[in-house]
PDB file of N, CA and C in Angstrom:
ATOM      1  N   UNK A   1      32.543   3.097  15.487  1.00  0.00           N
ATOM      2  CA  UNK A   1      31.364   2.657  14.783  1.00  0.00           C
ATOM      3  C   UNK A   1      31.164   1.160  15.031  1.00  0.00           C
ATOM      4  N   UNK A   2      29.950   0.921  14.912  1.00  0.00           N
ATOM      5  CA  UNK A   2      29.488  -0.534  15.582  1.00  0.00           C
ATOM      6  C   UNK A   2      29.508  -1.250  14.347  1.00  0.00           C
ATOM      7  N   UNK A   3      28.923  -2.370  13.625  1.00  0.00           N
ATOM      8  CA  UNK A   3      28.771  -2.853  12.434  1.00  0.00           C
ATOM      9  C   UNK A   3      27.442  -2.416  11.777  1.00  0.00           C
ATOM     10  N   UNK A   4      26.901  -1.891  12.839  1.00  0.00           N
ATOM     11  CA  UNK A   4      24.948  -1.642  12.054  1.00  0.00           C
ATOM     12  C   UNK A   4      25.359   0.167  11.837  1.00  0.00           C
ATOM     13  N   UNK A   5      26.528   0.424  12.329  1.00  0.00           N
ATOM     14  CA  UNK A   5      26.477   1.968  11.708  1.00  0.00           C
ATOM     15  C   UNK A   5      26.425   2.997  12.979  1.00  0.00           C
ATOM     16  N   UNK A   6      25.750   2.500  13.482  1.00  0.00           N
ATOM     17  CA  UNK A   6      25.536   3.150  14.988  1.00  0.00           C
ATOM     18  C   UNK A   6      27.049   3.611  15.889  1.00  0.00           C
ATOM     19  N   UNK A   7      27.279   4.611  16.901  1.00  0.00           N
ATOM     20  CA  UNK A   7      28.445   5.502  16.927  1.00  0.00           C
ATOM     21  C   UNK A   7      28.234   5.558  18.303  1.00  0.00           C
ATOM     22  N   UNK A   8      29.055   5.443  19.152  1.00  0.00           N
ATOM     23  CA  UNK A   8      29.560   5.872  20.549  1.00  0.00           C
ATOM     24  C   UNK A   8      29.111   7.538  20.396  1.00  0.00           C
ATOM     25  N   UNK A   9      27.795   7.750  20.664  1.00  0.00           N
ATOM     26  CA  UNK A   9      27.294   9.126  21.106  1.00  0.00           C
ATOM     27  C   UNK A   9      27.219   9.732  22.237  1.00  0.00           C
ATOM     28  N   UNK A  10      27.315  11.307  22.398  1.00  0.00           N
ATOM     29  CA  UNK A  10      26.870  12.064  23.655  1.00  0.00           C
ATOM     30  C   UNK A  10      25.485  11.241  24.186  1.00  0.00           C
ATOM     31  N   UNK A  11      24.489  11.295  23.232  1.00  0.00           N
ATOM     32  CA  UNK A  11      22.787  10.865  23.630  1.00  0.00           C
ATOM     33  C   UNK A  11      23.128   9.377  24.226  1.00  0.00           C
ATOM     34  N   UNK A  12      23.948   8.417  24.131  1.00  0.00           N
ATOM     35  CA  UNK A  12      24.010   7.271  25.121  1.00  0.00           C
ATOM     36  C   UNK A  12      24.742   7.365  26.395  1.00  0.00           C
ATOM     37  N   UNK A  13      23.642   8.442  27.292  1.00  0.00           N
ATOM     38  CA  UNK A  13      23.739   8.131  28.830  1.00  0.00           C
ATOM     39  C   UNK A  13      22.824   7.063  29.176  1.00  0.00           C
ATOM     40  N   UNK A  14      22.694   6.501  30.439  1.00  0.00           N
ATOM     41  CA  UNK A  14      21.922   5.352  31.002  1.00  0.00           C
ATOM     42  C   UNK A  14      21.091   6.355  31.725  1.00  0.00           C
ATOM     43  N   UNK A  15      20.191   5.992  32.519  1.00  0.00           N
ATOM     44  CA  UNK A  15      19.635   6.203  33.202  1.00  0.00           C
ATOM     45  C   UNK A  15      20.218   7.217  34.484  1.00  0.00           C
ATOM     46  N   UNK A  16      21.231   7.283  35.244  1.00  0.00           N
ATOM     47  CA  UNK A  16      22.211   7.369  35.807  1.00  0.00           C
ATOM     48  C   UNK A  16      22.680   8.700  34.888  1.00  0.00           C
ATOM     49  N   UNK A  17      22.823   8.768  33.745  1.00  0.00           N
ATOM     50  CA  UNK A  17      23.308  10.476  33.458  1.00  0.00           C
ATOM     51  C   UNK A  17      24.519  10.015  33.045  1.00  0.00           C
ATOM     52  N   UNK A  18      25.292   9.218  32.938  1.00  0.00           N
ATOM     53  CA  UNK A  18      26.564   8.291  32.598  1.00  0.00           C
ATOM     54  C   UNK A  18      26.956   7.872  31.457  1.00  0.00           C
ATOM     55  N   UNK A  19      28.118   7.736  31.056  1.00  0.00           N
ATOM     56  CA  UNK A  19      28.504   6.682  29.619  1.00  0.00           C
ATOM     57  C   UNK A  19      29.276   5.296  30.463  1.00  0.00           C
ATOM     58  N   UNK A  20      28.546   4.419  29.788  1.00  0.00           N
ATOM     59  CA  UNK A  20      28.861   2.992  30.179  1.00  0.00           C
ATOM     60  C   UNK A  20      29.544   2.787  29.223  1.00  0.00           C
ATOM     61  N   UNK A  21      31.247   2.491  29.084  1.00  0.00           N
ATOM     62  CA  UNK A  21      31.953   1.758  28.962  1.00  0.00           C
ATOM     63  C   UNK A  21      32.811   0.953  29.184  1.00  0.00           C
ATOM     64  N   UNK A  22      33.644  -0.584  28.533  1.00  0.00           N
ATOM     65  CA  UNK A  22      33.865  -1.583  28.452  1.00  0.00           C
ATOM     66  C   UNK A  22      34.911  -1.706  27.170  1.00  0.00           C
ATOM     67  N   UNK A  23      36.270  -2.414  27.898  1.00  0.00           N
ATOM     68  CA  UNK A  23      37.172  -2.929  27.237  1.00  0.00           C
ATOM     69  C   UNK A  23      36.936  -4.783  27.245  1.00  0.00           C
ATOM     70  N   UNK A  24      36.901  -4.960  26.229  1.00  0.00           N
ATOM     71  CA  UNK A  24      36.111  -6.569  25.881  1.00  0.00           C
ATOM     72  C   UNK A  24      37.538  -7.504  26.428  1.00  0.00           C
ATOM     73  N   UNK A  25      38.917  -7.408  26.928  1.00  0.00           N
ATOM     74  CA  UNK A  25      39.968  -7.666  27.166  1.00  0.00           C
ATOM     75  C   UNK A  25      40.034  -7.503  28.566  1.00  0.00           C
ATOM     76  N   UNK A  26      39.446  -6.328  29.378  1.00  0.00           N
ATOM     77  CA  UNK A  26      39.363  -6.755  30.633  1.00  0.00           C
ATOM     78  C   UNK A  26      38.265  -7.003  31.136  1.00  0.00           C
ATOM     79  N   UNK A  27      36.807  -6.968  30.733  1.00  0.00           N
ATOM     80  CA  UNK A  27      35.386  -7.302  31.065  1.00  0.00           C
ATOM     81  C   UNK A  27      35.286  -6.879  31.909  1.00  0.00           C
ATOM     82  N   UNK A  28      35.065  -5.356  32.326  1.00  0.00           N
ATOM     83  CA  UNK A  28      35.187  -4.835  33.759  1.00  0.00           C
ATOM     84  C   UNK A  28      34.676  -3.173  33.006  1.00  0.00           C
ATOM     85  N   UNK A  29      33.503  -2.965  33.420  1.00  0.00           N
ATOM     86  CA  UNK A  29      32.639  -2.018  32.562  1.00  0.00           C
ATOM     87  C   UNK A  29      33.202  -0.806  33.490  1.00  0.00           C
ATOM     88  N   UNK A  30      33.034   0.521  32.950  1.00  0.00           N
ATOM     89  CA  UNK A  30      33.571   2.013  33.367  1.00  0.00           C
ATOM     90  C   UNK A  30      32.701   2.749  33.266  1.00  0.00           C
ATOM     91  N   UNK A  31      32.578   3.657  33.911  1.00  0.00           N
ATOM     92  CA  UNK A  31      31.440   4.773  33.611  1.00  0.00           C
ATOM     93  C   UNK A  31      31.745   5.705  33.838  1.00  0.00           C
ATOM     94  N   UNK A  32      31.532   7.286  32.852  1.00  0.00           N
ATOM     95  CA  UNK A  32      31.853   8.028  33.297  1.00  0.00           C
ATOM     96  C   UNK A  32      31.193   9.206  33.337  1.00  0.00           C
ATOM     97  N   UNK A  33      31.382  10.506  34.166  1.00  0.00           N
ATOM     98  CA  UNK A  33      30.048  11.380  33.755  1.00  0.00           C
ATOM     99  C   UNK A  33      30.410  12.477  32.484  1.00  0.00           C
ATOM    100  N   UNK A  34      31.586  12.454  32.286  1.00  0.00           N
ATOM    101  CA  UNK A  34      32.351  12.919  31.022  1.00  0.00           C
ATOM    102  C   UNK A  34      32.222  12.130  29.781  1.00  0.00           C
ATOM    103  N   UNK A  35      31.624  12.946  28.516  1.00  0.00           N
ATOM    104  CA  UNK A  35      31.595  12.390  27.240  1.00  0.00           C
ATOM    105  C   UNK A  35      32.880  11.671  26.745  1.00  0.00           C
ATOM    106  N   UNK A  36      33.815  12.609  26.854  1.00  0.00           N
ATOM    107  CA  UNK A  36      35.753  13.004  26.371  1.00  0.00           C
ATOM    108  C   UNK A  36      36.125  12.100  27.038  1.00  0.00           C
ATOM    109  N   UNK A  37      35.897  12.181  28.274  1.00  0.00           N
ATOM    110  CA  UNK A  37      36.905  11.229  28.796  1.00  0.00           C
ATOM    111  C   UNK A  37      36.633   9.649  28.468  1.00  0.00           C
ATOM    112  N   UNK A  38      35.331   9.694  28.249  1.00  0.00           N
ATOM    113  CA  UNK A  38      34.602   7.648  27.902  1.00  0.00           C
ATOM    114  C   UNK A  38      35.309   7.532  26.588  1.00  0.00           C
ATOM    115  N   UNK A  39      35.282   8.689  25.488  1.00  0.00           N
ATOM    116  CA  UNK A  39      35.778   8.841  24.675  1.00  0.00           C
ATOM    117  C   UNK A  39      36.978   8.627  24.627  1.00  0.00           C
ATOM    118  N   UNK A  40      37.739   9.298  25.294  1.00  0.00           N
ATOM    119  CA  UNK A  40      39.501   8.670  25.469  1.00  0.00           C
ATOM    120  C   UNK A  40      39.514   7.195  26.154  1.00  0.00           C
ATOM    121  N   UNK A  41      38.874   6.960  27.161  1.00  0.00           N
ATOM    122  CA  UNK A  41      38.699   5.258  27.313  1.00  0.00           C
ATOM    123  C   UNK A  41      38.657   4.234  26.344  1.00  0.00           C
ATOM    124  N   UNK A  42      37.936   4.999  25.355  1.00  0.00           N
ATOM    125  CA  UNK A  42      37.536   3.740  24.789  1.00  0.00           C
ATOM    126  C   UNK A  42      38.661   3.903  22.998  1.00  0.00           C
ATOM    127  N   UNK A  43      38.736   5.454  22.571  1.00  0.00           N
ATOM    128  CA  UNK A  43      40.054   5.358  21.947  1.00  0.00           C
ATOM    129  C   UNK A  43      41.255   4.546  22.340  1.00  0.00           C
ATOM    130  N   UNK A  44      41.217   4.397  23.525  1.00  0.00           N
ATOM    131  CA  UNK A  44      42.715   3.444  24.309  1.00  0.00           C
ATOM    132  C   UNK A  44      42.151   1.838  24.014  1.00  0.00           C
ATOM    133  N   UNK A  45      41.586   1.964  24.294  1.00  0.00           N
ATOM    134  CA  UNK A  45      40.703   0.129  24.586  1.00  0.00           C
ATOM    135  C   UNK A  45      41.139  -0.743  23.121  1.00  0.00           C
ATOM    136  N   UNK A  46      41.659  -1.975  23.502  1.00  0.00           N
ATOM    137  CA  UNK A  46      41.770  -2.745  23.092  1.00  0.00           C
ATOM    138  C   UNK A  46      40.893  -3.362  21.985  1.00  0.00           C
ATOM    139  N   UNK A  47      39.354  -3.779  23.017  1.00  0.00           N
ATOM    140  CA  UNK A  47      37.979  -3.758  21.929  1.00  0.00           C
ATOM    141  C   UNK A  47      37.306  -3.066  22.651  1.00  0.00           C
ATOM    142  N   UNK A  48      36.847  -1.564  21.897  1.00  0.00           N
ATOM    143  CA  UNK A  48      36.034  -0.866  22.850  1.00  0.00           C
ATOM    144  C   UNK A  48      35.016  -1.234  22.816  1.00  0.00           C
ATOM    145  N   UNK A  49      33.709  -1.000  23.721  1.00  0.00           N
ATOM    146  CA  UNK A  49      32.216  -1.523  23.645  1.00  0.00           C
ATOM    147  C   UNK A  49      31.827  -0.525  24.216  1.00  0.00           C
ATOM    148  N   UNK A  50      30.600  -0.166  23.980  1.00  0.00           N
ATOM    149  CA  UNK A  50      29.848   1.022  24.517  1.00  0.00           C
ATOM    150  C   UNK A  50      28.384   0.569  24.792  1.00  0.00           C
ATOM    151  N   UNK A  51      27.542   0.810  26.209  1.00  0.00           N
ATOM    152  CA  UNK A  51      26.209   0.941  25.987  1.00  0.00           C
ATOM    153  C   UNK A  51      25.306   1.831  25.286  1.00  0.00           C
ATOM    154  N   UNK A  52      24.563   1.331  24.847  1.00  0.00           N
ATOM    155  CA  UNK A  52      23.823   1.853  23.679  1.00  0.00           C
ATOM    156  C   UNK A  52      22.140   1.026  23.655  1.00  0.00           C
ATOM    157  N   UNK A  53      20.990   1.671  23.471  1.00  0.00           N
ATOM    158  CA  UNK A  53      19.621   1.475  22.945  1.00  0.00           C
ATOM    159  C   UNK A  53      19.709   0.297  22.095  1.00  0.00           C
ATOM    160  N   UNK A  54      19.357  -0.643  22.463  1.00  0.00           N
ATOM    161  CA  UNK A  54      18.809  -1.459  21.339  1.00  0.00           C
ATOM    162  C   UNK A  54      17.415  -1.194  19.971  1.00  0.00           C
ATOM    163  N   UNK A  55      16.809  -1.798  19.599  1.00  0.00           N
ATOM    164  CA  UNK A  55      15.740  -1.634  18.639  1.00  0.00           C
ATOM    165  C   UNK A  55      14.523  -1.383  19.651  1.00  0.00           C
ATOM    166  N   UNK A  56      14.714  -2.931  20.816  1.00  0.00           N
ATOM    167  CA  UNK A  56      13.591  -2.783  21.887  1.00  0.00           C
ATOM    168  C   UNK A  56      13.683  -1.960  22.697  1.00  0.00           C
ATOM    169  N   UNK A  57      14.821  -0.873  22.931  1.00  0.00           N
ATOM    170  CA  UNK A  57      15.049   0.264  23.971  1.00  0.00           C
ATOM    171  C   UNK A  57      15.986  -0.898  25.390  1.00  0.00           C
ATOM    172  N   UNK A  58      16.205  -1.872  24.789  1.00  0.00           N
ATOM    173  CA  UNK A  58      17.557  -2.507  25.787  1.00  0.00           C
ATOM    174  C   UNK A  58      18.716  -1.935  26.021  1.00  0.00           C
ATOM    175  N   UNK A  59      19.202  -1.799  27.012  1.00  0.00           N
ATOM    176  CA  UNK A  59      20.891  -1.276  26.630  1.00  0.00           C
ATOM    177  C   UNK A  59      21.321  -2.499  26.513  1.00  0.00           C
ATOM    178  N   UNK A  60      22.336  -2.105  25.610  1.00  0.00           N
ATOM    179  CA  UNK A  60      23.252  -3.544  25.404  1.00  0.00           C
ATOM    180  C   UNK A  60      24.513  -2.968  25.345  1.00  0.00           C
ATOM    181  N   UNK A  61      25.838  -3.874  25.511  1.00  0.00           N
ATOM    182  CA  UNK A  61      26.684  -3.337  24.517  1.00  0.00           C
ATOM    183  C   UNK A  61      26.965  -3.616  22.867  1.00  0.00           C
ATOM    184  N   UNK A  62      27.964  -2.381  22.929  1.00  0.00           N
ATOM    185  CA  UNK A  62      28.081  -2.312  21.099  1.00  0.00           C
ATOM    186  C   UNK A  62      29.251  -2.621  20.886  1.00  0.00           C
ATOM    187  N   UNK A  63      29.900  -3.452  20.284  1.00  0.00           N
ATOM    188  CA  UNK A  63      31.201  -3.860  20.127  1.00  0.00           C
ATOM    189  C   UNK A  63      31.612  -2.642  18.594  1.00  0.00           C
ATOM    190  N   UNK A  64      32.920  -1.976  19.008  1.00  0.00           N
ATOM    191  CA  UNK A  64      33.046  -1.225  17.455  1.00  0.00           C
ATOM    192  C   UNK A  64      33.974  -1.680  16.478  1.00  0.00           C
ATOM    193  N   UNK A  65      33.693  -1.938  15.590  1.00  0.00           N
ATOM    194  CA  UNK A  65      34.797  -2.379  14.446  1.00  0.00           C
ATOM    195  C   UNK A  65      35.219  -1.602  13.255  1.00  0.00           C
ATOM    196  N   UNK A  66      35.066  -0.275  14.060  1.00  0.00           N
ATOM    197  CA  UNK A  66      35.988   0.632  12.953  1.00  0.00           C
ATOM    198  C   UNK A  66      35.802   2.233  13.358  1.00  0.00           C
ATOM    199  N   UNK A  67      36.376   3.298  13.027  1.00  0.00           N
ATOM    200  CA  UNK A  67      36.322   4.331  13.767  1.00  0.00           C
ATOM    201  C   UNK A  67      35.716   5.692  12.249  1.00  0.00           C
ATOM    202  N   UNK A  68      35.280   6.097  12.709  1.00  0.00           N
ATOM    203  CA  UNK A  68      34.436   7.340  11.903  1.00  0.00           C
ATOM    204  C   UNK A  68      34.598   8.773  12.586  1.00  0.00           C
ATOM    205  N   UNK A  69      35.700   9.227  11.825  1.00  0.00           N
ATOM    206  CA  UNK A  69      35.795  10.814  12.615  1.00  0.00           C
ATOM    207  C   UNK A  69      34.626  11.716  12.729  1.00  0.00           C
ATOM    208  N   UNK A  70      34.600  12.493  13.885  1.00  0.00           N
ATOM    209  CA  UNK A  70      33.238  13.698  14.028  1.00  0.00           C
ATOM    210  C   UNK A  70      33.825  14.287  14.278  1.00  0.00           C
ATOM    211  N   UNK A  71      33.661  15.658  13.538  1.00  0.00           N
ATOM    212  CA  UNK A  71      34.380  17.436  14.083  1.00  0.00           C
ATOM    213  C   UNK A  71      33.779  17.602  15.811  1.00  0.00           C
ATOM    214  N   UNK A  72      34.691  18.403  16.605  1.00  0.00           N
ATOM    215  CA  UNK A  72      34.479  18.128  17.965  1.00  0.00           C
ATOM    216  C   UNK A  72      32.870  19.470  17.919  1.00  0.00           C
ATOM    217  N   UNK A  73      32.885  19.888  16.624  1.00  0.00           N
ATOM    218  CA  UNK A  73      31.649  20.637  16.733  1.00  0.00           C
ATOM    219  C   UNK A  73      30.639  19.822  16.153  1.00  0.00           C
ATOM    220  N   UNK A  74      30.125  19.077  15.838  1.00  0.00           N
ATOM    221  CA  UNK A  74      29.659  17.771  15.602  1.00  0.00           C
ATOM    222  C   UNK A  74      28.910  17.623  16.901  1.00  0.00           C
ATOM    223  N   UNK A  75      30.198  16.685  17.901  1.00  0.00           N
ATOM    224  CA  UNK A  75      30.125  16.765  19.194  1.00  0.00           C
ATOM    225  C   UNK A  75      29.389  17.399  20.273  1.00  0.00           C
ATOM    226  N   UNK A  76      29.680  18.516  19.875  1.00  0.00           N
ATOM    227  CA  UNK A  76      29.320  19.471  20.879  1.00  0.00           C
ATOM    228  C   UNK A  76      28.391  19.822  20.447  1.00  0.00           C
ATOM    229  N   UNK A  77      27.644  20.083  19.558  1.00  0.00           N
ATOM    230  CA  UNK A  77      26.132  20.107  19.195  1.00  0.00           C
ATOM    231  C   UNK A  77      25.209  19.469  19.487  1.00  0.00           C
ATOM    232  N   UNK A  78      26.082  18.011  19.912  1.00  0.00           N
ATOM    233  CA  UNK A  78      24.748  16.706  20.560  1.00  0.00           C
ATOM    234  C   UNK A  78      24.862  17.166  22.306  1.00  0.00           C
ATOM    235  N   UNK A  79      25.932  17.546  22.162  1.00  0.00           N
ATOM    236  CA  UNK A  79      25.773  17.342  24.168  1.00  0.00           C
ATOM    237  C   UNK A  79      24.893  18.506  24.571  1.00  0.00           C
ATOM    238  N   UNK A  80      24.973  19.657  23.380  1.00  0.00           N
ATOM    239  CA  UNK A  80      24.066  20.856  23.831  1.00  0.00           C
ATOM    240  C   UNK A  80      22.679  20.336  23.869  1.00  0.00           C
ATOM    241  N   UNK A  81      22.425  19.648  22.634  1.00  0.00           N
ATOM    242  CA  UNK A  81      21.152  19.123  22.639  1.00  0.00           C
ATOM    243  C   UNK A  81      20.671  18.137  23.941  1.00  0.00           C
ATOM    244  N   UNK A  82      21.310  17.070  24.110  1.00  0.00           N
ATOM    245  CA  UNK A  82      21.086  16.144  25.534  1.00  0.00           C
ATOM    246  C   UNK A  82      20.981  17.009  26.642  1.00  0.00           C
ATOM    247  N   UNK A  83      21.730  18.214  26.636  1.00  0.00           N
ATOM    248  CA  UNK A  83      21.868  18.490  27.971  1.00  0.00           C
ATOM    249  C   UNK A  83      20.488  19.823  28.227  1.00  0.00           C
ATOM    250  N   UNK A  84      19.783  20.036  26.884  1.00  0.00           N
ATOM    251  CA  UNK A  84      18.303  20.840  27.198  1.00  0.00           C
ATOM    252  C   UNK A  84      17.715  19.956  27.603  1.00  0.00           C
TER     253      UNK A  84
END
């Protein structure tokens, strides 16, 4: 979870079909075409950051400062949805 509430989601692919993530410790951004696996990236990460929509539709990154469990059916309900 970011500080505005906002969550490392399935729905933040880029353009590219991708999850853009970033450990703020090595500044060297990752991408992957796997939800789980950006997901385990960034569970490991030091300070995880994730791209994400801004207000203006910017990607930016999201620095997270705290973690909020989702049932992996949760999960998997958004990727069904992204992926119609």
């Amino acid at each position: 979870m970011a500080k505005d509430g906002s969550w490392f989601s399935p729905e933040h692919t880029l353009h590219d079909g991708r999850f853009h993530v970033t450990c703020a410790k090595y500044k060297q951004e990752e991408s992957f075409d796997d939800y789980w696996a950006a997901l385990d990236f960034l569970s490991r990460a030091a300070s995880p950051r994730w791209r994400c929509p801004d207000e203006a539709g910017r990607w930016c990154l999201k620095p997270a400062n705290s973690w909020d469990r989702k049932t992996r059916q949760e999960i998997e309900t958004l990727i069904k949805q992204t992926d119609e």
